[in-house]
C-alpha atoms as a PDB file:
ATOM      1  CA  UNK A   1       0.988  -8.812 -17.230  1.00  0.00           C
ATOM      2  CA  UNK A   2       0.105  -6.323 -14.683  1.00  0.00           C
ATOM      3  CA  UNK A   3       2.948  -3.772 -14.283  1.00  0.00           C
ATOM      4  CA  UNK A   4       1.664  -1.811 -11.239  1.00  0.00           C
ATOM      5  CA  UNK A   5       1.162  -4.770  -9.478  1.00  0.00           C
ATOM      6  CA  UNK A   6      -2.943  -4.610  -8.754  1.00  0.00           C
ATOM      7  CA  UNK A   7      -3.415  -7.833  -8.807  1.00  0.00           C
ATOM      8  CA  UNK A   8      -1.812 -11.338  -8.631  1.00  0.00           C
ATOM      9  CA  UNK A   9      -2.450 -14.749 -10.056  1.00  0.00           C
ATOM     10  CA  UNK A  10      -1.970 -17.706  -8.767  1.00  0.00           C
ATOM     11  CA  UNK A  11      -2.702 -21.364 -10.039  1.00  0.00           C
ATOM     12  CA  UNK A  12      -4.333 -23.986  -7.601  1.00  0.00           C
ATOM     13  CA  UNK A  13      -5.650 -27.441  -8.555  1.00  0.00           C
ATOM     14  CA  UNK A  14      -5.486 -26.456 -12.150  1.00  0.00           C
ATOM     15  CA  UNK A  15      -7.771 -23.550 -11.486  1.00  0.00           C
ATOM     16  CA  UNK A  16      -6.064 -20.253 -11.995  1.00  0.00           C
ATOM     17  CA  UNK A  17      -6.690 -16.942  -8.898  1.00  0.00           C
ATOM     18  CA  UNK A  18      -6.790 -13.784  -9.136  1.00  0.00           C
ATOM     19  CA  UNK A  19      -6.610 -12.044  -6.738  1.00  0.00           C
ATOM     20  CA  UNK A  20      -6.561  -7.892  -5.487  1.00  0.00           C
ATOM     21  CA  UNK A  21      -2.933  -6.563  -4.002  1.00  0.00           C
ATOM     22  CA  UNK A  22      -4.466  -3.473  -3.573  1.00  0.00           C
ATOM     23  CA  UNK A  23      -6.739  -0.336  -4.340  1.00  0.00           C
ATOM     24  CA  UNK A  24     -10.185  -1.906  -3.581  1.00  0.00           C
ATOM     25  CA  UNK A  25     -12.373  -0.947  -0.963  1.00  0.00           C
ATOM     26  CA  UNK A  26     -14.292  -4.214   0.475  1.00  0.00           C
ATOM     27  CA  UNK A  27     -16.539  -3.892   3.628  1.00  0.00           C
ATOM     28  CA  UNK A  28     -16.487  -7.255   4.401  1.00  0.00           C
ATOM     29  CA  UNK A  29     -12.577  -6.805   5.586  1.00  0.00           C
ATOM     30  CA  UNK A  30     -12.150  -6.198   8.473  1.00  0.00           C
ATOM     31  CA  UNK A  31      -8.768  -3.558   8.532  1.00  0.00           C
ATOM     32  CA  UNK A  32      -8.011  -3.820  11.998  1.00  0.00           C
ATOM     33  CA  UNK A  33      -7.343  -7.399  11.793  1.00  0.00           C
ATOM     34  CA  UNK A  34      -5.023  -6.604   8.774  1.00  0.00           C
ATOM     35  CA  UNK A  35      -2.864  -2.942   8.968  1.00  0.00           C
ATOM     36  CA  UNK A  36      -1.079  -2.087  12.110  1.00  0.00           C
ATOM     37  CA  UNK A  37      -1.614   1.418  13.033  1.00  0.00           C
ATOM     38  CA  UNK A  38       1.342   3.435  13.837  1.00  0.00           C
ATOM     39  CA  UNK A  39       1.494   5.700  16.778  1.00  0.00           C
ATOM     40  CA  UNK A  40       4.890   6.810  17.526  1.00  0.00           C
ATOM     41  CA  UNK A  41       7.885   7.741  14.954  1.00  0.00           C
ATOM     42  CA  UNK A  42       9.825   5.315  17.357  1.00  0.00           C
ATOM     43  CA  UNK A  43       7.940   2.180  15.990  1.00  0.00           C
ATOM     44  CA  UNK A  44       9.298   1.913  12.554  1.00  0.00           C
ATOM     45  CA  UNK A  45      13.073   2.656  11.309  1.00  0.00           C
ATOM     46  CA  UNK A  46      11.760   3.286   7.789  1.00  0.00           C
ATOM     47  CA  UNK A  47       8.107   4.887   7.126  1.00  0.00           C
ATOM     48  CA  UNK A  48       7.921   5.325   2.840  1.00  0.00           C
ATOM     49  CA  UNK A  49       5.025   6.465   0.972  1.00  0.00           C
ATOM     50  CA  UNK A  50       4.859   6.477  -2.865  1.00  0.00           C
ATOM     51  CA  UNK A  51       3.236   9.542  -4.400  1.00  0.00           C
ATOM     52  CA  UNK A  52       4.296  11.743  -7.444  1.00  0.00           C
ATOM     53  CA  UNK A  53       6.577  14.512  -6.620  1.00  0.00           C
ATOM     54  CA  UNK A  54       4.116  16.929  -7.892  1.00  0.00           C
ATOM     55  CA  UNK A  55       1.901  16.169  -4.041  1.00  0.00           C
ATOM     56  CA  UNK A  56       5.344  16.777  -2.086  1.00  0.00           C
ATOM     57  CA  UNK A  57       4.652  20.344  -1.880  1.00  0.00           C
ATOM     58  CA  UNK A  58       1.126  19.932  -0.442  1.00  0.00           C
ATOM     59  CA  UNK A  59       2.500  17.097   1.945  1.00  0.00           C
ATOM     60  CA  UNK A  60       4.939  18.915   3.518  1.00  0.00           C
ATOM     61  CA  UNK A  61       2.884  21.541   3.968  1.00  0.00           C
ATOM     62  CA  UNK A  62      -0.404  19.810   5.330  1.00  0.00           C
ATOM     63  CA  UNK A  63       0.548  16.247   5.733  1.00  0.00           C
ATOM     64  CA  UNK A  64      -0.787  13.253   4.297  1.00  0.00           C
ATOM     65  CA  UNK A  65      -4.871  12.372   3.833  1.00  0.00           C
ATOM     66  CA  UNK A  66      -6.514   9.514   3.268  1.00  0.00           C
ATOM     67  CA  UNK A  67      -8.878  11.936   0.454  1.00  0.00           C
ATOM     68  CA  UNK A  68     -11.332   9.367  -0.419  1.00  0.00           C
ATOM     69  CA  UNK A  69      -9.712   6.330   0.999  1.00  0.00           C
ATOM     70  CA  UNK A  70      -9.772   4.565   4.169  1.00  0.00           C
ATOM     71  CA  UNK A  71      -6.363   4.554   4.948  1.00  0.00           C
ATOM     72  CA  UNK A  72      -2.829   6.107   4.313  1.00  0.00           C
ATOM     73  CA  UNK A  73      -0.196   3.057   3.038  1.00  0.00           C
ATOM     74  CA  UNK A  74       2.953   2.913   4.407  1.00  0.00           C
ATOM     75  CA  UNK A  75       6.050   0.616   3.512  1.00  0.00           C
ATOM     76  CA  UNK A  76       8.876  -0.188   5.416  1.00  0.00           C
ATOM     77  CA  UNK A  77      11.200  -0.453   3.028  1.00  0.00           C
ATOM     78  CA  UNK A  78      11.819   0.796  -0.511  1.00  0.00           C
ATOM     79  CA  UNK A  79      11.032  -0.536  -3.950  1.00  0.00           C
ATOM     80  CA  UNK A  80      14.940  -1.913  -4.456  1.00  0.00           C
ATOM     81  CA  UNK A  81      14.721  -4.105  -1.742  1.00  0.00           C
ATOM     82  CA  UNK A  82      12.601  -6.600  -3.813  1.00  0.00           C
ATOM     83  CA  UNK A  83      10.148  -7.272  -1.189  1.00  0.00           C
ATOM     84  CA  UNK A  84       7.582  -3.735  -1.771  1.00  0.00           C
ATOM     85  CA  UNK A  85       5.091  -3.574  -4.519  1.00  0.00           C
ATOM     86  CA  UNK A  86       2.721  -1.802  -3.111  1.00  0.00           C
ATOM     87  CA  UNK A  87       2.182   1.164  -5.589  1.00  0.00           C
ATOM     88  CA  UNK A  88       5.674   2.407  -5.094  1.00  0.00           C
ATOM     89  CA  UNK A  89       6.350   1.492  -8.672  1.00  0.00           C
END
């Protein structure tokens, strides 16, 4: 069982998937056919990162990077609503 959600499994003509939810850089994906970039505040009702609240200080002071990753994740909704997993838990 994967608690955090990394990965998920899935069985297909008897032959079980595995696949990556998240965390792995691949060059062969193309992002911009994937993630919507967001402009404008006005775009989104809900914008919710998960971090530890140890980084809020340094967020609200210099806003979020992308360090050594290619992008910042953003959900639009929050871990109760049953529909994120995307390492908000």
């Amino acid at each position: 069982k994967d608690n955090k959600q990394r990965f998920s499994l899935l069985e297909e003509n008897g032959e079980l998937l595995i696949r990556a939810n998240q965390g792995h850089t691949v060059m062969t994906v193309e992002s911009e056919r994937l993630l919507k970039q967001i402009l404008s505040a006005d775009e989104v009702q809900f914008c919710v990162h998960g971090t530890y609240k140890r980084n809020l200080e340094s967020i609200l002071e210099s806003g979020l990077k992308h360090m050594k990753r290619l992008h910042v994740h953003f959900s639009s909704g929050l871990l109760t609503d049953g529909e994120v997993i995307s390492g908000m838990g």
